[in-house]
N, C-alpha and C. Protein backbone atom coordinates (compact mmCIF):
# COMPACT_ATOMS: atom_id res chain seq x y z
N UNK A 1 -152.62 76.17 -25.14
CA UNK A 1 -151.52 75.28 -25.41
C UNK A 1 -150.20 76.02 -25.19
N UNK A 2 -149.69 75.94 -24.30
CA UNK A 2 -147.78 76.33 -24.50
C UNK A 2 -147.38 75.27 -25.21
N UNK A 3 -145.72 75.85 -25.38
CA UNK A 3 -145.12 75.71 -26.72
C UNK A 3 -144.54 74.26 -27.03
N UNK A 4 -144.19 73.80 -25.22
CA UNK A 4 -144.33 72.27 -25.31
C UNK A 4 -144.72 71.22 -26.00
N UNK A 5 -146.40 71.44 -25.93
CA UNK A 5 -147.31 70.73 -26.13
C UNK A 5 -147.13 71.04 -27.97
N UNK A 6 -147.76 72.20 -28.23
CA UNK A 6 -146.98 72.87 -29.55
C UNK A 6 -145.90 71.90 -30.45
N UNK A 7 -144.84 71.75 -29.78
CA UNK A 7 -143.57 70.94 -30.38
C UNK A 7 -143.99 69.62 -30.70
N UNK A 8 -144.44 68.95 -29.67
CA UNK A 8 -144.86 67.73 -29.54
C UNK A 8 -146.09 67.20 -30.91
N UNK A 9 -147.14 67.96 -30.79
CA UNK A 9 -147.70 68.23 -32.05
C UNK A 9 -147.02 68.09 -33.57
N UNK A 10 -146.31 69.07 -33.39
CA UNK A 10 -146.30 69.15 -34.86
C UNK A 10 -144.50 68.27 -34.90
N UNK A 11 -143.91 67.92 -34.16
CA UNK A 11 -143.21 66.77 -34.12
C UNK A 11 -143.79 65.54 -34.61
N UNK A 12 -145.24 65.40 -34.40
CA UNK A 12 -145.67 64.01 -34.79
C UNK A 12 -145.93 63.01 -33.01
N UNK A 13 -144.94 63.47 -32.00
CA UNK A 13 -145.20 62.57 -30.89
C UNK A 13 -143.87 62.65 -30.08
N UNK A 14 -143.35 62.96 -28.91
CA UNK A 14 -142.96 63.24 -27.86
C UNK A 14 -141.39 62.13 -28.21
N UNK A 15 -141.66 61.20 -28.75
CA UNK A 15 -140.50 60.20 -28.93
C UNK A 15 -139.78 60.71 -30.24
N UNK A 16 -140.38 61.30 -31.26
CA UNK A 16 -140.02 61.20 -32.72
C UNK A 16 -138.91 63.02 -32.82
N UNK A 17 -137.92 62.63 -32.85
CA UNK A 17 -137.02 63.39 -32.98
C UNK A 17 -136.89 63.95 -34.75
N UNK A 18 -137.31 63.96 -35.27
CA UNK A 18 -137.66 64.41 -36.21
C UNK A 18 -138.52 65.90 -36.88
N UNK A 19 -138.51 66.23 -37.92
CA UNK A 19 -139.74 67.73 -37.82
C UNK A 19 -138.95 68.77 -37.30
N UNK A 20 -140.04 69.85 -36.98
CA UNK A 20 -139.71 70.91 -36.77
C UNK A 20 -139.24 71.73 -35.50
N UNK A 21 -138.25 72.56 -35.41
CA UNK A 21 -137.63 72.55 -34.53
C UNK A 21 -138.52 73.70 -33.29
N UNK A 22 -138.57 73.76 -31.98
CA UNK A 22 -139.15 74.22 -30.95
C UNK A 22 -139.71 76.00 -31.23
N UNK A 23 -138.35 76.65 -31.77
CA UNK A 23 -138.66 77.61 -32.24
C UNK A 23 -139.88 77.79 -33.70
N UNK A 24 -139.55 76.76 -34.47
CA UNK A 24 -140.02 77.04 -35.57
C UNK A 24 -141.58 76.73 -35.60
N UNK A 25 -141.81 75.73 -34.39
CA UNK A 25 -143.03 75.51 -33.94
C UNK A 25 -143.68 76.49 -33.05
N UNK A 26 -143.30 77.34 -32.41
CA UNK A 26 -143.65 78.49 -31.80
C UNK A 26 -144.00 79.38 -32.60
N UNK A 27 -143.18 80.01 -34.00
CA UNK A 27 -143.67 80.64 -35.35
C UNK A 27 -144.67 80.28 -35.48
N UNK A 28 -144.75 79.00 -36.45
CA UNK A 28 -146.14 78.49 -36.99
C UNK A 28 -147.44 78.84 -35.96
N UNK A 29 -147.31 78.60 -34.95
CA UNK A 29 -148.67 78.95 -33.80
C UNK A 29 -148.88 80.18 -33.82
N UNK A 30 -148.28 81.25 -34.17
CA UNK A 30 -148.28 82.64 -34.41
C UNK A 30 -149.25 82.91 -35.81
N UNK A 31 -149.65 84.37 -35.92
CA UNK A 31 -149.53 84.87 -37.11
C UNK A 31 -149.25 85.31 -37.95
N UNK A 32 -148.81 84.62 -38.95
CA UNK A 32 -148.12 85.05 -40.00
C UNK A 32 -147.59 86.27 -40.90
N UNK A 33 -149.71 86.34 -40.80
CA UNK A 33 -149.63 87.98 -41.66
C UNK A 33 -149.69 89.26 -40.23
N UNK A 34 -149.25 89.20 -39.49
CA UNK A 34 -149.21 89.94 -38.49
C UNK A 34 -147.58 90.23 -38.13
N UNK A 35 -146.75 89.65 -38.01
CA UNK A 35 -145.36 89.26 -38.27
C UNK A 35 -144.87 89.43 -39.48
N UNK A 36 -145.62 89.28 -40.52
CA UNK A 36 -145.35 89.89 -41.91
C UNK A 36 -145.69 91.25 -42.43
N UNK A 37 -146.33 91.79 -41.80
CA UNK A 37 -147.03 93.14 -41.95
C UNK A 37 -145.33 94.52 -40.82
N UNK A 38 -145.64 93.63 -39.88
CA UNK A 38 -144.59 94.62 -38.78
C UNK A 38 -143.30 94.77 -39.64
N UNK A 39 -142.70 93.43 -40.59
CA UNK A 39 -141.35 93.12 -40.90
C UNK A 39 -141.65 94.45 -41.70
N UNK A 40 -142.53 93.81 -42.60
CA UNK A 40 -142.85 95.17 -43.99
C UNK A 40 -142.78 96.28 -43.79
N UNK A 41 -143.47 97.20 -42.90
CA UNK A 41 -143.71 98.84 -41.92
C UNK A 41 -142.25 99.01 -41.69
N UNK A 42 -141.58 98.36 -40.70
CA UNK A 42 -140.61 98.41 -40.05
C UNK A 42 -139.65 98.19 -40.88
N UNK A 43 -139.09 97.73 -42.37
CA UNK A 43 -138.50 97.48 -43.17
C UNK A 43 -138.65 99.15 -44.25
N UNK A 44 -139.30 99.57 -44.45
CA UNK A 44 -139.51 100.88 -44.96
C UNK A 44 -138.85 101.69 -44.47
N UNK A 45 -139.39 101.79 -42.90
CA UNK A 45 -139.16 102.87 -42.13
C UNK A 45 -137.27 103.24 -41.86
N UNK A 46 -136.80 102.03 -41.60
CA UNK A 46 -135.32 101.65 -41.87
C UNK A 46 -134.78 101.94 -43.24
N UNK A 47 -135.90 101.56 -44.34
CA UNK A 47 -134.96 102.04 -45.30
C UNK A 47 -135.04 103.94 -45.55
N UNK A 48 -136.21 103.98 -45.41
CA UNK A 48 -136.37 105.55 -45.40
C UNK A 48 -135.51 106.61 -44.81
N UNK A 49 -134.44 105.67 -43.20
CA UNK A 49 -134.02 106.78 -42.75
C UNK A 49 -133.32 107.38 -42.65
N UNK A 50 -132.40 106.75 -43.52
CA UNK A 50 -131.05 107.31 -44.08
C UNK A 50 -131.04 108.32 -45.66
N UNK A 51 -132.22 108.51 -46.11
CA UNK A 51 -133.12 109.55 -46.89
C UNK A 51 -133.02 110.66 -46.53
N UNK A 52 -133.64 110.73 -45.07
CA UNK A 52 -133.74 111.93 -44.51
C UNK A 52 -132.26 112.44 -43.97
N UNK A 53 -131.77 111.75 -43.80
CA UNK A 53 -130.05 112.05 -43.67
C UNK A 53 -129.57 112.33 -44.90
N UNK A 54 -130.26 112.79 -46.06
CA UNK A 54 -129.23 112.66 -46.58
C UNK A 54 -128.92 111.72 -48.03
N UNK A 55 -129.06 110.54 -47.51
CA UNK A 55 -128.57 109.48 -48.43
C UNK A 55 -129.10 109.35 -49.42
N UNK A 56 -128.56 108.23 -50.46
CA UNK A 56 -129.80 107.87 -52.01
C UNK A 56 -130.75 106.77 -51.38
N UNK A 57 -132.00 106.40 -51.68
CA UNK A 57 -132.63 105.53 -51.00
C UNK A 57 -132.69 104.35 -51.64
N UNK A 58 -131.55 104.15 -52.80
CA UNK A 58 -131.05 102.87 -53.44
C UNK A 58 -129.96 102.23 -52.49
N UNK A 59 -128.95 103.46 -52.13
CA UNK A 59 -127.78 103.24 -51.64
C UNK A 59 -127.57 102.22 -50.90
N UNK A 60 -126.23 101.55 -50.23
CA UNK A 60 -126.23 100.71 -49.41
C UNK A 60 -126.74 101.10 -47.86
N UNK A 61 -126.78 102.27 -47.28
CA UNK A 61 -127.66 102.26 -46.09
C UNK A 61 -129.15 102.28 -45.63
N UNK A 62 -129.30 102.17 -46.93
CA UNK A 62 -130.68 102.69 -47.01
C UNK A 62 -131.53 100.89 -46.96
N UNK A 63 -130.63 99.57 -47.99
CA UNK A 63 -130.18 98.48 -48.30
C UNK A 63 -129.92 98.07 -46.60
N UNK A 64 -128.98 98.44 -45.93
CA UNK A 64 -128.63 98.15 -44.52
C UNK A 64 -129.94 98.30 -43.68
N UNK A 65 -129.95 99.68 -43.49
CA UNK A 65 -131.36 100.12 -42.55
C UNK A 65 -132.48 99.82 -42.93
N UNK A 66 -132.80 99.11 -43.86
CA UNK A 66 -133.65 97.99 -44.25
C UNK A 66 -133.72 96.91 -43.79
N UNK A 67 -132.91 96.14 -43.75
CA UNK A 67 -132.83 94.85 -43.11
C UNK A 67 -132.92 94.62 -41.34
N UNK A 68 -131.55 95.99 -41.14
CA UNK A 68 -131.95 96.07 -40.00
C UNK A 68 -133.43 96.74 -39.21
N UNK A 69 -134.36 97.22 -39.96
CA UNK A 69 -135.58 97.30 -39.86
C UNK A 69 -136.55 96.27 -39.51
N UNK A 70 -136.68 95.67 -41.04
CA UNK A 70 -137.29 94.10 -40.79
C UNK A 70 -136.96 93.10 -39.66
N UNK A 71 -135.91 92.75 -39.49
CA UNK A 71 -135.46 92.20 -38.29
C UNK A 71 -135.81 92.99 -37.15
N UNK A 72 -136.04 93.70 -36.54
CA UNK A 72 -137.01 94.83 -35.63
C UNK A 72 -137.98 94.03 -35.72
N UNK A 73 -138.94 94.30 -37.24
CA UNK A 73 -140.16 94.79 -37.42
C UNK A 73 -140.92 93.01 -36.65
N UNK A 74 -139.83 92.25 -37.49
CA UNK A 74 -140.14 90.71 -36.73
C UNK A 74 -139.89 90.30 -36.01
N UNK A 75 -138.79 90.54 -34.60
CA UNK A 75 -138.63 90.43 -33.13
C UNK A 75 -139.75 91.42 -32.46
N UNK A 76 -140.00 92.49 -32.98
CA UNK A 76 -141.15 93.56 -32.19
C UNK A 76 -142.91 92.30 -32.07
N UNK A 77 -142.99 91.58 -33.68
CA UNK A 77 -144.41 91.18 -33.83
C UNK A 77 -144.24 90.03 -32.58
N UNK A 78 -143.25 89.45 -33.19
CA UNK A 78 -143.18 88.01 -32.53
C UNK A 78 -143.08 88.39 -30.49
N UNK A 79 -142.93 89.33 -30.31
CA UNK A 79 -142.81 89.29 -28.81
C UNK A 79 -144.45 90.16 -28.49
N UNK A 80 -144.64 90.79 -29.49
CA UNK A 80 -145.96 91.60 -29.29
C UNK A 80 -147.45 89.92 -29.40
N UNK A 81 -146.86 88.66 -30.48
CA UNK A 81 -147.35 88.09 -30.36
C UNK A 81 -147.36 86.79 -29.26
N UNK A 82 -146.70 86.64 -28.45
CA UNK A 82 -146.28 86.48 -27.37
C UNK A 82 -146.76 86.77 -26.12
N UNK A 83 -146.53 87.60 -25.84
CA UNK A 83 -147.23 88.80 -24.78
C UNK A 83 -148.78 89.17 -24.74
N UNK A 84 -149.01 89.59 -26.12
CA UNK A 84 -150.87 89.84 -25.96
C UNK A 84 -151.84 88.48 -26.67
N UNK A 85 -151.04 87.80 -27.54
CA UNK A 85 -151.68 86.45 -27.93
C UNK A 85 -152.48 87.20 -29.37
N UNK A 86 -151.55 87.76 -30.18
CA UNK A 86 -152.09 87.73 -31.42
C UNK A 86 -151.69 86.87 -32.26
C-alpha cells in the first residue's frame, strides 16, 4: 500500500475531507515502538552530551540537547522506516 491509498483509508473514502491528515496517516502505518525507542536512545544521547563537556546534566543544555536529540532520534526512525519498511 503507498501512502495514497493509506490516506484514503483511514480518511474514511477519497471524497470525505475529514480525519487524519496525509502525514499523520503515514505515522500510523509505521511503527510506533520502533520510532519510540530511536526518539528515547537518541534523546539520552543528546542529553548526555553536554555532560561530557562539562555541563550539569539537569542544566538547560543538557534540557536543549535533549530535545534536539529526540527529534533526530524520530526523523532518523521514520526515514529508516521508510526506506527498509520497518
Amino acid at each position: 500500500m503507498d501512502t495514497t491509498t493509506i490516506a484514503v483509508l483511514v480518511r474514511g473514502g477519497a471524497g470525505r475531507t475529514s480525519g487524519l491528515p496525509l502525514v499523520g496517516a503515514t505515522i500510523k502505518a509505521m511503527n510506533k515502538g520502533f520510532i519510540l525507542l530511536f526518539a528515547s536512545i537518541f534523546s539520552l544521547i543528546g542529553s548526555y552530551i553536554p555532560v561530557l563537556l562539562g555541563e550539569s546534566f539537569i542544566g538547560g543544555w543538557s534540557i536543549l540537547g535533549g530535545l534536539v536529540g529526540g527529534l533526530f532520534g524520530i526523523w532518523l526512525a521514520v526515514w529508516i522506516s521508510k526506506r527498509y519498511g520497518y
